[in-house]
N, C-alpha and C. Protein backbone atom coordinates (compact mmCIF):
# COMPACT_ATOMS: atom_id res chain seq x y z
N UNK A 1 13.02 -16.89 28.29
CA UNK A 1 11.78 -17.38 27.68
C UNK A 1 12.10 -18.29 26.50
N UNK A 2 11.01 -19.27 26.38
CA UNK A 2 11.51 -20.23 25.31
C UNK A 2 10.95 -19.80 23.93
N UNK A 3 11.94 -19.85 22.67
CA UNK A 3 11.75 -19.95 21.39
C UNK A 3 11.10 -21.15 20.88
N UNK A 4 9.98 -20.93 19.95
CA UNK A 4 9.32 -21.99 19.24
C UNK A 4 9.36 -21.62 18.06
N UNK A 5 10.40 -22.99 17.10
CA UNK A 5 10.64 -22.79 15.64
C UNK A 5 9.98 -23.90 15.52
N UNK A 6 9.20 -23.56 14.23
CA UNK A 6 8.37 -24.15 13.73
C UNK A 6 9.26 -24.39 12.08
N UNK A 7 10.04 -25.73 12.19
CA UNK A 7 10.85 -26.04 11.28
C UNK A 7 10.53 -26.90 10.26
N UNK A 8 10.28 -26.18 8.93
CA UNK A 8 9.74 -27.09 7.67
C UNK A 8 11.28 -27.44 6.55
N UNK A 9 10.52 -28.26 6.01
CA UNK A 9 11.06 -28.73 4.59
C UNK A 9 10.39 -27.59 3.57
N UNK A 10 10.71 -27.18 2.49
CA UNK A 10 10.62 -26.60 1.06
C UNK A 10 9.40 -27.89 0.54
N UNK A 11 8.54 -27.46 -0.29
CA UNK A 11 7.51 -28.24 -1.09
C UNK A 11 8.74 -29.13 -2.35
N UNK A 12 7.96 -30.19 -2.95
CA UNK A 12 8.71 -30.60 -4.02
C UNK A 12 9.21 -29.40 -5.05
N UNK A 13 9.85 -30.56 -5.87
CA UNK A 13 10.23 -29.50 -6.61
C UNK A 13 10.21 -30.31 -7.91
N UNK A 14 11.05 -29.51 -9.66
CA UNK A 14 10.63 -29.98 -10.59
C UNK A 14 11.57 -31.22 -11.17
N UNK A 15 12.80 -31.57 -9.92
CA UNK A 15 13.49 -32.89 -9.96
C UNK A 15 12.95 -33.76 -8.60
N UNK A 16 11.98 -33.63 -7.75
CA UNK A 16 11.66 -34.14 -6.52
C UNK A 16 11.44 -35.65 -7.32
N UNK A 17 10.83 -35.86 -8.07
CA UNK A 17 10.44 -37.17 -8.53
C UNK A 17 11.59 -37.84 -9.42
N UNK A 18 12.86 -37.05 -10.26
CA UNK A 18 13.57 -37.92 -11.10
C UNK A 18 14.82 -38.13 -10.20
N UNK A 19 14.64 -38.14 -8.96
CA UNK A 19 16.10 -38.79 -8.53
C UNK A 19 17.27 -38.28 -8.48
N UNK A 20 17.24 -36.75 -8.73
CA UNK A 20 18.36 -36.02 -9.01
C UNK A 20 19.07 -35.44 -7.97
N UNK A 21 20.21 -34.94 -7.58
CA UNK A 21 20.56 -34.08 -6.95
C UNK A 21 20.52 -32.44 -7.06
N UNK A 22 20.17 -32.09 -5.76
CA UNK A 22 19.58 -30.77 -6.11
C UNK A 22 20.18 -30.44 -4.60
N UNK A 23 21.06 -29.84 -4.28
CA UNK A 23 21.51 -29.15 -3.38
C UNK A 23 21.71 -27.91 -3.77
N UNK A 24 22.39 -27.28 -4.35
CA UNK A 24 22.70 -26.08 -4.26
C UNK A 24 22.37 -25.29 -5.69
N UNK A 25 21.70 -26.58 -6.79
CA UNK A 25 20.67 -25.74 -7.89
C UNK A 25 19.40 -24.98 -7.58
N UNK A 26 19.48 -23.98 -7.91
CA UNK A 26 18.58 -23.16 -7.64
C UNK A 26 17.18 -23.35 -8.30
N UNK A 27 16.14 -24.61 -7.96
CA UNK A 27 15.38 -25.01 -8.52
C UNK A 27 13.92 -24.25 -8.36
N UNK A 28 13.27 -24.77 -9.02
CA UNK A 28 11.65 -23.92 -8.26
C UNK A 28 10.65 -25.26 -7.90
N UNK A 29 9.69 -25.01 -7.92
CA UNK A 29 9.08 -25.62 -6.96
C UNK A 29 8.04 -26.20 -8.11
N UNK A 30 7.27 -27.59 -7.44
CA UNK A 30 6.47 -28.02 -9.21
C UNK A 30 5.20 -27.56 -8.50
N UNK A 31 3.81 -28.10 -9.50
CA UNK A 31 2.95 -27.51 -8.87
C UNK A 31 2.28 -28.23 -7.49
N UNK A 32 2.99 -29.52 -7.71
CA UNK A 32 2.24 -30.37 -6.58
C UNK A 32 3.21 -29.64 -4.73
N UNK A 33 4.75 -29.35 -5.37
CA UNK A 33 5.12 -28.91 -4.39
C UNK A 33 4.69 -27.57 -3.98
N UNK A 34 3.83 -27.05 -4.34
CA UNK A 34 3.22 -25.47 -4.25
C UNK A 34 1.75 -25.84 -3.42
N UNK A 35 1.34 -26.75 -3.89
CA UNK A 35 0.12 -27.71 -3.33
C UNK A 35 0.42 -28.24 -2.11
N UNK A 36 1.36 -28.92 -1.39
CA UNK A 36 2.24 -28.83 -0.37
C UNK A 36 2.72 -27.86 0.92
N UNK A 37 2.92 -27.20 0.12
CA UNK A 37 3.15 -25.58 0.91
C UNK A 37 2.35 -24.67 1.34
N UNK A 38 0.87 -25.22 0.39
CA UNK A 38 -0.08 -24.36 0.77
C UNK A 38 -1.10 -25.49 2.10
N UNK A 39 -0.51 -26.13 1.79
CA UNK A 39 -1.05 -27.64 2.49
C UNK A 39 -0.44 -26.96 4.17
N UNK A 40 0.87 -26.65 4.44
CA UNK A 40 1.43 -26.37 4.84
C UNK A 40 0.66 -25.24 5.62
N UNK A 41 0.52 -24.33 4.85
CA UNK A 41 0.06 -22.82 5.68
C UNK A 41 -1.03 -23.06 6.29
N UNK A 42 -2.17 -23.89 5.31
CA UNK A 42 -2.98 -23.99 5.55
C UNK A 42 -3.49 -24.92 7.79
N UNK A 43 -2.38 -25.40 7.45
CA UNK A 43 -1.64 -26.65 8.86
C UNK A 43 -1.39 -25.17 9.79
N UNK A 44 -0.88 -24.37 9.53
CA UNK A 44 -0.49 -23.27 10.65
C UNK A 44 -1.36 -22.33 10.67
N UNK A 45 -2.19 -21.99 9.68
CA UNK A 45 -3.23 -21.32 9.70
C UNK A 45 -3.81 -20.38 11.21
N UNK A 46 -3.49 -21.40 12.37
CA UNK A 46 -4.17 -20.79 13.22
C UNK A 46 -3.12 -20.66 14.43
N UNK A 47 -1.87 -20.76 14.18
CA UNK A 47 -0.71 -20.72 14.45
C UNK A 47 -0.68 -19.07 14.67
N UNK A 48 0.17 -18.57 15.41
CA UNK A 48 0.92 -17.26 15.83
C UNK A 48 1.94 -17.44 16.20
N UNK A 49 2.58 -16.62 14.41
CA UNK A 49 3.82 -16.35 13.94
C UNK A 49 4.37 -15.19 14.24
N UNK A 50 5.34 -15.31 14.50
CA UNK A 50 6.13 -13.36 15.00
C UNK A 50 7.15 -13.40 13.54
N UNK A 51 7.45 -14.61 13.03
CA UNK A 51 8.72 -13.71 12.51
C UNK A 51 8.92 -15.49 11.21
N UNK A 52 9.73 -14.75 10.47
CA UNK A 52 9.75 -16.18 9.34
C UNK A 52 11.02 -15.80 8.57
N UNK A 53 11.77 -17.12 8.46
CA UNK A 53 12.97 -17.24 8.21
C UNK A 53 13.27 -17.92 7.10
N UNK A 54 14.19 -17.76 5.64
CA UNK A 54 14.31 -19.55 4.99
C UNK A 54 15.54 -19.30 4.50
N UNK A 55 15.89 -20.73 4.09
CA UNK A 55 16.77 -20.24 2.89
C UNK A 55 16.61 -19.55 2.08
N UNK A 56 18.22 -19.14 1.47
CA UNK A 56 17.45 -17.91 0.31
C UNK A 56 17.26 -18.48 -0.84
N UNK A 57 17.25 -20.01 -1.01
CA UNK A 57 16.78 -20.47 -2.09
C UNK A 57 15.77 -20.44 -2.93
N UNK A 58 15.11 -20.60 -4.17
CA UNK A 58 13.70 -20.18 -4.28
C UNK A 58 12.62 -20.97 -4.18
N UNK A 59 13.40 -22.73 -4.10
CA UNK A 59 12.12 -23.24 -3.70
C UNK A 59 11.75 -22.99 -1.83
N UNK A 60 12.38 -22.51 -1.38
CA UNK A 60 12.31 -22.37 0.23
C UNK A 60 11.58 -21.04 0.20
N UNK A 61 12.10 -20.17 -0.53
CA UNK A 61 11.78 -18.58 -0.51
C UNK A 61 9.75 -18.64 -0.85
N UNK A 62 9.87 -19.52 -1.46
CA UNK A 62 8.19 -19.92 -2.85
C UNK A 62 7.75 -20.66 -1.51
N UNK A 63 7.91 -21.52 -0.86
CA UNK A 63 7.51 -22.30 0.32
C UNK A 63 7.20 -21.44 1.36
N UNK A 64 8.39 -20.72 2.10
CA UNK A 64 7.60 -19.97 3.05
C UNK A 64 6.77 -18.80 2.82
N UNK A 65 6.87 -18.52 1.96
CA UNK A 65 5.60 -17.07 1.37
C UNK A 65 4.16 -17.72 1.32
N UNK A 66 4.21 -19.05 0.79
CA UNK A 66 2.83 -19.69 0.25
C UNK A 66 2.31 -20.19 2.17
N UNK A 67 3.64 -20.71 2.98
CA UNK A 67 3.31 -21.05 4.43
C UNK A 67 2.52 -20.21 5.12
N UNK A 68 3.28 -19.17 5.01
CA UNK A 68 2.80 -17.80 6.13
C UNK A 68 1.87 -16.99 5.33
N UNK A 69 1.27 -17.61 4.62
CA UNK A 69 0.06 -16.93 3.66
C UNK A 69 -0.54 -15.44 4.24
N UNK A 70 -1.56 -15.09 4.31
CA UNK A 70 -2.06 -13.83 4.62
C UNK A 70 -0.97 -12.24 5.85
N UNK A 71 0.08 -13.34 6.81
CA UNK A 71 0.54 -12.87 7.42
C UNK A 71 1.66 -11.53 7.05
N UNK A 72 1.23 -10.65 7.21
CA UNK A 72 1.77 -9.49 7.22
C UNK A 72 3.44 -9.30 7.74
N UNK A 73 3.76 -9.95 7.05
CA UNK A 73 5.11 -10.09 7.98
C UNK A 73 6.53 -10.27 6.76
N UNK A 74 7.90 -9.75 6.96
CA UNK A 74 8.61 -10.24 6.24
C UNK A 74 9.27 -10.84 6.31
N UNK A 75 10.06 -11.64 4.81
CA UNK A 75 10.34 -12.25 4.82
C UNK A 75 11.99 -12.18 5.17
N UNK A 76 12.80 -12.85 5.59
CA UNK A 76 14.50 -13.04 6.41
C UNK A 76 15.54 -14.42 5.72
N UNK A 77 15.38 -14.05 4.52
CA UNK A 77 16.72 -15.24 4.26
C UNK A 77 17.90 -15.15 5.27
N UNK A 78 18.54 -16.23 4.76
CA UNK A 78 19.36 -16.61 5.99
C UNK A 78 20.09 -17.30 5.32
N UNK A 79 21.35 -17.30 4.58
CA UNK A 79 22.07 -17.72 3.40
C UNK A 79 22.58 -19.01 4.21
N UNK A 80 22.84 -19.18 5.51
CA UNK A 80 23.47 -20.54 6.35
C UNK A 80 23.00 -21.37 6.38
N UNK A 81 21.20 -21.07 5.89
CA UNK A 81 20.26 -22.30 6.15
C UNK A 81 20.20 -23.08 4.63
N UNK A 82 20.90 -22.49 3.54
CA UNK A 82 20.58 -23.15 2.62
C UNK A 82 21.27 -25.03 2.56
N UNK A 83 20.90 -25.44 1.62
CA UNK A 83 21.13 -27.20 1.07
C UNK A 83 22.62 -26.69 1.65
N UNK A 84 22.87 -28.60 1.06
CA UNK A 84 24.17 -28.58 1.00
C UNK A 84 24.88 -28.51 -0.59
N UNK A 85 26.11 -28.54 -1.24
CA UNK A 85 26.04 -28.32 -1.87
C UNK A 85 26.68 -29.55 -2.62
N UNK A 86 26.36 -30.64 -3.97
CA UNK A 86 26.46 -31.50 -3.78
C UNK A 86 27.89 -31.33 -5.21
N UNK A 87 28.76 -30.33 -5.00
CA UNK A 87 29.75 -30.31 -6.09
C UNK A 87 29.07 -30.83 -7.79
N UNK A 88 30.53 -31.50 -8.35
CA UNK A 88 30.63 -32.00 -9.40
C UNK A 88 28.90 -33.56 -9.59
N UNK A 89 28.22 -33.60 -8.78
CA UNK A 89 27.47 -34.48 -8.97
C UNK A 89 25.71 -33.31 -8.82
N UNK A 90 25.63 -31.92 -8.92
CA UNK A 90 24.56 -31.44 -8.64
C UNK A 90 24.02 -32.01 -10.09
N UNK A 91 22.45 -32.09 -10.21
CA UNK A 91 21.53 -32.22 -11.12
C UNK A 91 21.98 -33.70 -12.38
N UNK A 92 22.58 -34.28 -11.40
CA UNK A 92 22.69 -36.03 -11.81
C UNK A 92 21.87 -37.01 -10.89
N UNK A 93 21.27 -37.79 -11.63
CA UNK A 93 20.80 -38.37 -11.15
C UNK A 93 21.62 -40.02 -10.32
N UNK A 94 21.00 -40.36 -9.20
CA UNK A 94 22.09 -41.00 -8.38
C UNK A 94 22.15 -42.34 -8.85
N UNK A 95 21.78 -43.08 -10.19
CA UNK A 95 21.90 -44.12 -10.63
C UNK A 95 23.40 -43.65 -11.52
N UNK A 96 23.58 -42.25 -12.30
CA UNK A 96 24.64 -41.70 -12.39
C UNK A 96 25.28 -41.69 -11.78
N UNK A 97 25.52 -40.83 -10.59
CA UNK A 97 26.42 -40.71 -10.20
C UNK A 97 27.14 -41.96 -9.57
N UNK A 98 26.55 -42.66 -8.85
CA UNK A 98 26.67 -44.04 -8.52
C UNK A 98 27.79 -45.32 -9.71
N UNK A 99 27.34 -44.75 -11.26
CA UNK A 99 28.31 -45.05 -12.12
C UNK A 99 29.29 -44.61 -12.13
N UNK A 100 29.52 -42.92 -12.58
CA UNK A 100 30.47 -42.32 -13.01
C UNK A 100 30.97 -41.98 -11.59
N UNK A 101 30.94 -42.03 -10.47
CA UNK A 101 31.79 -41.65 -9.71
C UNK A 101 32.00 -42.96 -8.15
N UNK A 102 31.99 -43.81 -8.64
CA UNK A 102 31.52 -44.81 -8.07
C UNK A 102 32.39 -44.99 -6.62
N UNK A 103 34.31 -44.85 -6.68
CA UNK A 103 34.81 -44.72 -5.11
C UNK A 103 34.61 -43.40 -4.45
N UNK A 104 33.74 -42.60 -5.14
CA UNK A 104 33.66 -41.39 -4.28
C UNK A 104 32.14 -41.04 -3.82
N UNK A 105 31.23 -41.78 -4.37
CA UNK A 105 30.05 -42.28 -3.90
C UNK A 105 30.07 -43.10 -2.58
N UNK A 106 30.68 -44.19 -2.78
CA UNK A 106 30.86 -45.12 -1.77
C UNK A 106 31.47 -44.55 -0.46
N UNK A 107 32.43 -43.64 -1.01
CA UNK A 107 33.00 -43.16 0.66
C UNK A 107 32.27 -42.05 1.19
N UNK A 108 31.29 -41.35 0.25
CA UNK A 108 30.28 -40.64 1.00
C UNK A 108 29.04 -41.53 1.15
N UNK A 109 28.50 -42.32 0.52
CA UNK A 109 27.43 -43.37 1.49
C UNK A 109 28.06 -43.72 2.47
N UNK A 110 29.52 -43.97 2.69
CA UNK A 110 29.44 -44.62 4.49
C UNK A 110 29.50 -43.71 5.36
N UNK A 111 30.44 -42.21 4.67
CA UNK A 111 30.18 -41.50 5.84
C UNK A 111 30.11 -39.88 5.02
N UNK A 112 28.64 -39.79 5.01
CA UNK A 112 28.51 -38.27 4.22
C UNK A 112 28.58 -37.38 5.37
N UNK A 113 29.08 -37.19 6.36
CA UNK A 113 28.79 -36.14 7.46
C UNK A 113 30.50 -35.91 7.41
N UNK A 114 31.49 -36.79 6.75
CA UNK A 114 33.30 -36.29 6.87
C UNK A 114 33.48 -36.35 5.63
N UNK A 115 32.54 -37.07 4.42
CA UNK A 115 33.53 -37.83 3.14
C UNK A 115 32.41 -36.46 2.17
N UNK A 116 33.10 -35.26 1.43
CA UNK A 116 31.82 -34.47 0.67
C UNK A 116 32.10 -34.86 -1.01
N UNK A 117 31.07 -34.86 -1.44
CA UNK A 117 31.03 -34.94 -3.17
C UNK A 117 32.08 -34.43 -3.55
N UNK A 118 32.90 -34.43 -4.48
CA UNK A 118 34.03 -33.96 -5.48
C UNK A 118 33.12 -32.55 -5.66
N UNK A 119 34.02 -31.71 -5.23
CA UNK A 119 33.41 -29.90 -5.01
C UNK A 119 32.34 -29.49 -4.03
N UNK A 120 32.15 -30.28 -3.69
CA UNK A 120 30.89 -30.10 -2.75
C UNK A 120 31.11 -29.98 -1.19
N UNK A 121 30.16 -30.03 -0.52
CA UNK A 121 30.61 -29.88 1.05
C UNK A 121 29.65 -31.46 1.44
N UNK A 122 30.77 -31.35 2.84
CA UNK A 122 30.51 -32.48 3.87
C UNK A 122 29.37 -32.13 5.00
N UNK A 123 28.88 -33.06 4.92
CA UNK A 123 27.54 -32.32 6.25
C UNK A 123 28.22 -31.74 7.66
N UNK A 124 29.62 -32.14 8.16
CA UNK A 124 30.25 -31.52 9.01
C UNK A 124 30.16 -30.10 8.73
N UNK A 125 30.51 -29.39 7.23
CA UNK A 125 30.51 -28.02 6.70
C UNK A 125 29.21 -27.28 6.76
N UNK A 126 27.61 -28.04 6.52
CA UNK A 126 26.76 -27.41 6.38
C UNK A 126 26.28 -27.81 7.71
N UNK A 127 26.31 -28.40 8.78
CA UNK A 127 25.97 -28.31 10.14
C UNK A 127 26.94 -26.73 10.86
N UNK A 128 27.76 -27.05 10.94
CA UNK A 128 29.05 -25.89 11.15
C UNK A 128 28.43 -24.03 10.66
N UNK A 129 27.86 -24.50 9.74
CA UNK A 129 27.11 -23.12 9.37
C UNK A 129 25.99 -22.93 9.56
N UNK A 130 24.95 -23.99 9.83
CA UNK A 130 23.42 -24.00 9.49
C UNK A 130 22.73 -24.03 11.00
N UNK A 131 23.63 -24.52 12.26
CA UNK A 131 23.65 -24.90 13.52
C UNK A 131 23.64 -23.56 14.10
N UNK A 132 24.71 -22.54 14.04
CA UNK A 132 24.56 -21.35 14.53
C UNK A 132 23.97 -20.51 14.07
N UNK A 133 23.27 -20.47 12.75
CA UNK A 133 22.68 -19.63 12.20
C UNK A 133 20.82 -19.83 12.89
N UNK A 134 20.72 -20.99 12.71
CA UNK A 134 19.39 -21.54 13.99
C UNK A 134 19.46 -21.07 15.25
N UNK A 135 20.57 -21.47 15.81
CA UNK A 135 20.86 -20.77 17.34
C UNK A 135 20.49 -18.99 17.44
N UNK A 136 21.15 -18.38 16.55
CA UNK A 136 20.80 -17.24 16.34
C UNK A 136 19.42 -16.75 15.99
N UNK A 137 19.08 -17.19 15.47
CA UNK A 137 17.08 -17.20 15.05
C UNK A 137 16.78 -17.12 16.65
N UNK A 138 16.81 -17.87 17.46
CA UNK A 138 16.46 -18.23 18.90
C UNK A 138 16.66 -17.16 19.95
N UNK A 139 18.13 -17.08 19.65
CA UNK A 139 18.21 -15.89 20.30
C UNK A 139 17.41 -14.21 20.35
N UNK A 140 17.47 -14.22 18.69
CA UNK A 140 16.65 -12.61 18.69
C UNK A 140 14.99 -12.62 18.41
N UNK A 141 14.41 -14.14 18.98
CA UNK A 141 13.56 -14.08 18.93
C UNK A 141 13.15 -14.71 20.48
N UNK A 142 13.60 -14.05 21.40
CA UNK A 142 13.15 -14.78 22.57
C UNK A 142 11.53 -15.20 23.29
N UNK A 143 10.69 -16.09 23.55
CA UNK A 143 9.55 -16.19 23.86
C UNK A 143 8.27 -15.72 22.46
N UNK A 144 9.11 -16.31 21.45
CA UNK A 144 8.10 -16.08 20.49
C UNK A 144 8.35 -16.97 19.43
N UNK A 145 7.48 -17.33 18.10
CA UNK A 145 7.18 -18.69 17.27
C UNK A 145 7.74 -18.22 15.96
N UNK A 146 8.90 -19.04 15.68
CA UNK A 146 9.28 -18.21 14.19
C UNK A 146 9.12 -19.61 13.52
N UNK A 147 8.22 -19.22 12.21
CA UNK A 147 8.92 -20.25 10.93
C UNK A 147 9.60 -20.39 10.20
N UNK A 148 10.74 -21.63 10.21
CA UNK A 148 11.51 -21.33 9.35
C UNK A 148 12.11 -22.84 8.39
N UNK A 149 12.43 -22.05 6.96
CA UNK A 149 11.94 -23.58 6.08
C UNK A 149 13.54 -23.00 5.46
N UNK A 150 13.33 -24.54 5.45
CA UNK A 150 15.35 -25.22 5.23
C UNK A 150 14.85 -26.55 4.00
N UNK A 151 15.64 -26.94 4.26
CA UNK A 151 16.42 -28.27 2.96
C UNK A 151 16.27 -29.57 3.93
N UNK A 152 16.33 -30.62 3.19
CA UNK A 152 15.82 -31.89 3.21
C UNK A 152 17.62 -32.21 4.63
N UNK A 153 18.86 -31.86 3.53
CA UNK A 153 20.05 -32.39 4.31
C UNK A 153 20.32 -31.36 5.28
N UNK A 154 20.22 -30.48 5.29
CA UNK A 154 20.50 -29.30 6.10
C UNK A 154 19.55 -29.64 7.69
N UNK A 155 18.06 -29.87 7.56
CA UNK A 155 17.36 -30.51 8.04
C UNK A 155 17.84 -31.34 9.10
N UNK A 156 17.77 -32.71 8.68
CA UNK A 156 18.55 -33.49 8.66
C UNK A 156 19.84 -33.59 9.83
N UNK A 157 20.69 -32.74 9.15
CA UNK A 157 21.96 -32.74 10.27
C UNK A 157 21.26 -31.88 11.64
N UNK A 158 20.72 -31.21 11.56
CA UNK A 158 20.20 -30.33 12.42
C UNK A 158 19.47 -30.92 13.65
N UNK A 159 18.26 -31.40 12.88
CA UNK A 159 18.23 -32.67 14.18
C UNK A 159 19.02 -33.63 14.91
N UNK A 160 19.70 -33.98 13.91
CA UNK A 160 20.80 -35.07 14.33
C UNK A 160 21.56 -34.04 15.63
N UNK A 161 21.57 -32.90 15.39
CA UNK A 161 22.68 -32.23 15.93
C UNK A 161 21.59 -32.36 17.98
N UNK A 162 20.67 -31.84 17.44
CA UNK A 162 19.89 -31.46 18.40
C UNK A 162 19.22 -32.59 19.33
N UNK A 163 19.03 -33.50 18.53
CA UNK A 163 18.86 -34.75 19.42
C UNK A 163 19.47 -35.98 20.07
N UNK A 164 20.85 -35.19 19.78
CA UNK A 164 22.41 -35.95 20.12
C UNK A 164 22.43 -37.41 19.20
N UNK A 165 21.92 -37.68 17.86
CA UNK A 165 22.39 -38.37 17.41
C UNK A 165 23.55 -38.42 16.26
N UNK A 166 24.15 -39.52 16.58
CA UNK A 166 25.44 -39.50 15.41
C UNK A 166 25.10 -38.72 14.52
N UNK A 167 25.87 -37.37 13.93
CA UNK A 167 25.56 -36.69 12.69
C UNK A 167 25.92 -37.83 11.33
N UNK A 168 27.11 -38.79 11.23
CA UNK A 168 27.45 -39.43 11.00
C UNK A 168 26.48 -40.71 10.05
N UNK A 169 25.11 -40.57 10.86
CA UNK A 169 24.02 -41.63 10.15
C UNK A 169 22.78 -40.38 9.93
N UNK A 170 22.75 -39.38 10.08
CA UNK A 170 22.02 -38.71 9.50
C UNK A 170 20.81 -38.77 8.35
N UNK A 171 21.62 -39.52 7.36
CA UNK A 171 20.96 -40.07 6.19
C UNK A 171 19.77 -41.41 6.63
N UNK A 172 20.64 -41.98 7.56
CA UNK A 172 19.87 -43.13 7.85
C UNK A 172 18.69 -42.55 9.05
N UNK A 173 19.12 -42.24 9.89
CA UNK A 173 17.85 -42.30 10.86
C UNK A 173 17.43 -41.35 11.18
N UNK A 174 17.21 -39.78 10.12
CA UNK A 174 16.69 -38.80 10.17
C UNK A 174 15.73 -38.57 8.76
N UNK A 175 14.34 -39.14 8.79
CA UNK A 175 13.48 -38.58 7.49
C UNK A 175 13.22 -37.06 7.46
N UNK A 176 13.51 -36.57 6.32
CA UNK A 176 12.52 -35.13 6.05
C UNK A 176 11.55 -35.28 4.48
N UNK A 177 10.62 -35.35 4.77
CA UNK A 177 9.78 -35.50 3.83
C UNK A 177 9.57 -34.11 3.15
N UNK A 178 8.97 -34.02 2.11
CA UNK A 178 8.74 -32.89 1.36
C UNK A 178 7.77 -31.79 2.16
N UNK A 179 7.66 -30.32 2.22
CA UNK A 179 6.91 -30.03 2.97
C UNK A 179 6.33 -30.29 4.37
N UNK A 180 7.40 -30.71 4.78
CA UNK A 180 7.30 -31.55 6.28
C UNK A 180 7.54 -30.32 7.92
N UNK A 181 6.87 -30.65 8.91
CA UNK A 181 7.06 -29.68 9.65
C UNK A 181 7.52 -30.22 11.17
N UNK A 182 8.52 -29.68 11.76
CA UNK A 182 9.30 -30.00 13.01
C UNK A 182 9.20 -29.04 14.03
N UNK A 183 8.93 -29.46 15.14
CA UNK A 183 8.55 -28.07 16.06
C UNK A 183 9.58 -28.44 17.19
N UNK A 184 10.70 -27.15 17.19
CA UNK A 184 11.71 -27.22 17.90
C UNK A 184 11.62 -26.13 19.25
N UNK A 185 11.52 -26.35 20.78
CA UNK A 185 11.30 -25.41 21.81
C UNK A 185 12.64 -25.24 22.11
N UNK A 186 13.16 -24.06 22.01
CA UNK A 186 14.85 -23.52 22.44
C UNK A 186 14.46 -23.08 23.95
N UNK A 187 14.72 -23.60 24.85
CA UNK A 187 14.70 -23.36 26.64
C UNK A 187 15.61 -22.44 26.13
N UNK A 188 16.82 -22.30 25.79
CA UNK A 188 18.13 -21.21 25.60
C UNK A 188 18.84 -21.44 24.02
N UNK A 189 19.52 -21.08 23.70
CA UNK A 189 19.99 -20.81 22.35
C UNK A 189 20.79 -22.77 22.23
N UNK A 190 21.08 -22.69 23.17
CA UNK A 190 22.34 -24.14 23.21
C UNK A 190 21.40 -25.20 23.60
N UNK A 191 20.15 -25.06 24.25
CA UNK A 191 19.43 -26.56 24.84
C UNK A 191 18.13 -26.20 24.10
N UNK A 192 18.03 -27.18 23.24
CA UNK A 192 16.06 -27.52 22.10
C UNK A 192 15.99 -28.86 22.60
N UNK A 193 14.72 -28.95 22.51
CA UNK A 193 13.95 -29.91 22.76
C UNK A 193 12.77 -30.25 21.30
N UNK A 194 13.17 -31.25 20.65
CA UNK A 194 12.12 -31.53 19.53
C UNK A 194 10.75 -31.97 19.87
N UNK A 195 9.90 -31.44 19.65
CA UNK A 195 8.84 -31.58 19.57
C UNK A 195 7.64 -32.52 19.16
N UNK A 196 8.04 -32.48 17.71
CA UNK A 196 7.45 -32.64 16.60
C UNK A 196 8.52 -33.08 15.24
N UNK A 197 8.55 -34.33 14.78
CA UNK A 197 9.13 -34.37 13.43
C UNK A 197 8.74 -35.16 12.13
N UNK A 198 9.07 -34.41 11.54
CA UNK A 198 8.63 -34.67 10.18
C UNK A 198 6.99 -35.77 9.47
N UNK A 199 6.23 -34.34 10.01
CA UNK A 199 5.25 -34.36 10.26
C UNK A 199 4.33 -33.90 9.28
N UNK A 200 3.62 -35.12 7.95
CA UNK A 200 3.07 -34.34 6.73
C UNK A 200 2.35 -34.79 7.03
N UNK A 201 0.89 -34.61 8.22
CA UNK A 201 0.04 -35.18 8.44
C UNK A 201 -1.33 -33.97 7.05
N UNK A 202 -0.64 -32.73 7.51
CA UNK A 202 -1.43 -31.72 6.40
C UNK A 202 -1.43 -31.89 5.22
N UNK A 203 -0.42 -32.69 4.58
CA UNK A 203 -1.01 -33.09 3.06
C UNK A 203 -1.12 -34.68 2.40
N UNK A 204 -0.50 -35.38 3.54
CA UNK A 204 -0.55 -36.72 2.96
C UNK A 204 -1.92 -37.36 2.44
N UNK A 205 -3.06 -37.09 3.43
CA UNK A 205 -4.40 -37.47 2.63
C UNK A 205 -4.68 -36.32 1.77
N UNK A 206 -4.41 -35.50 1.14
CA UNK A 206 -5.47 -34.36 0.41
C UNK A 206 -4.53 -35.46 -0.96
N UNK A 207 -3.24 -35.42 -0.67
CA UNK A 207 -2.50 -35.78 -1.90
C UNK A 207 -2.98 -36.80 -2.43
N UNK A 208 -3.00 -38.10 -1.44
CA UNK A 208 -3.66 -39.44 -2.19
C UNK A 208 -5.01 -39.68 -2.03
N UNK A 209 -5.93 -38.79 -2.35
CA UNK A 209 -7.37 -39.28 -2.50
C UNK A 209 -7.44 -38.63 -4.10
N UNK A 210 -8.45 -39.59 -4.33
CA UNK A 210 -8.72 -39.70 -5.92
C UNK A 210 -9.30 -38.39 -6.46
């Protein structure tokens, strides 16, 4: 029987707007990204959920609680699904880092999926962990709808992984918007079929009307 993950992004957060890196800081969520999330639940509202998954981060942890609103159900971190982690450059902003680390920037803009931040990991590392930890969701949830909310890069490679594109351009031709939702059908643990991606149809107008 087929698995239906219902795969989000985390709401903003309180560096979403200054440009910073935020992989593996343990940030919280601002209020517009809480506004987002509820934007979010509100989008699944009529959805039937068996089971809900996130990172154990807290803006993911604050995201899927506010998602799966009224639902009686608990909650399942999943430490594989978290960010990536962006070393010696976390909570700089990338006009920084771009200065102060400038040949090691460059060889991860051409290829952030082999080349990782000074301390940090390569998206090869957080696919490698974040890929089977999804697969596994699938498995012990056979013929039933789990939600589960991940990270912008984590994201990201994941599709790439799943829709056979180069993990390699990831950055380039995979968007995850803030609070964004992807609906992935697992026929079996090894073959998904995407659905749905990155899909903020639930808050983009509430956000920009006056």
């Amino acid at each position: 029987m087929s698995t239906r993950i219902l795969l989000a992004r985390h709401g903003g957060t309180l560096w979403s707007n200054e440009d910073r890196f935020a992989g593996s800081t343990d940030i919280d969520l601002s209020d517009e990204g809480r506004a987002q999330a509820m934007a979010l639940g509100q989008r699944l509202a009529g959805e039937t959920i068996d089971a809900v998954c996130c990172s154990p981060m807290k803006r993911a942890i604050e995201t899927a609680t506010l998602a799966m609103g009224s639902r009686p159900l608990e909650l399942h971190p999943v430490a594989d699904l978290r960010e990536i982690d962006h070393g010696l450059w976390e909570g700089k902003r990338h006009a920084e880092v771009e200065a102060q680390y400038a040949a090691d920037y460059l060889a991860w803009d051409a290829d952030p999926f082999l080349a990782p931040p000074p301390g940090g990991e390569s998206g090869l590392q957080v696919l490698a962990r974040a890929l089977p930890a999804l697969r596994q969701i699938a498995i012990d949830h056979p013929g039933q709808t789990v939600l589960v909310v991940s990270h912008k890069a984590t994201n990201r490679l994941l599709l790439c992984s799943l829709l056979g594109t180069d993990p390699r351009l990831y950055r380039e031709k995979v968007t995850q918007d803030l609070a964004c939702l992807n609906v992935l059908i697992f026929k079996t643990p090894s073959a998904a079929r995407v659905a749905l991606m990155n899909d903020v149809s639930h808050y983009a107008k509430v956000l920009s009307s006056p």
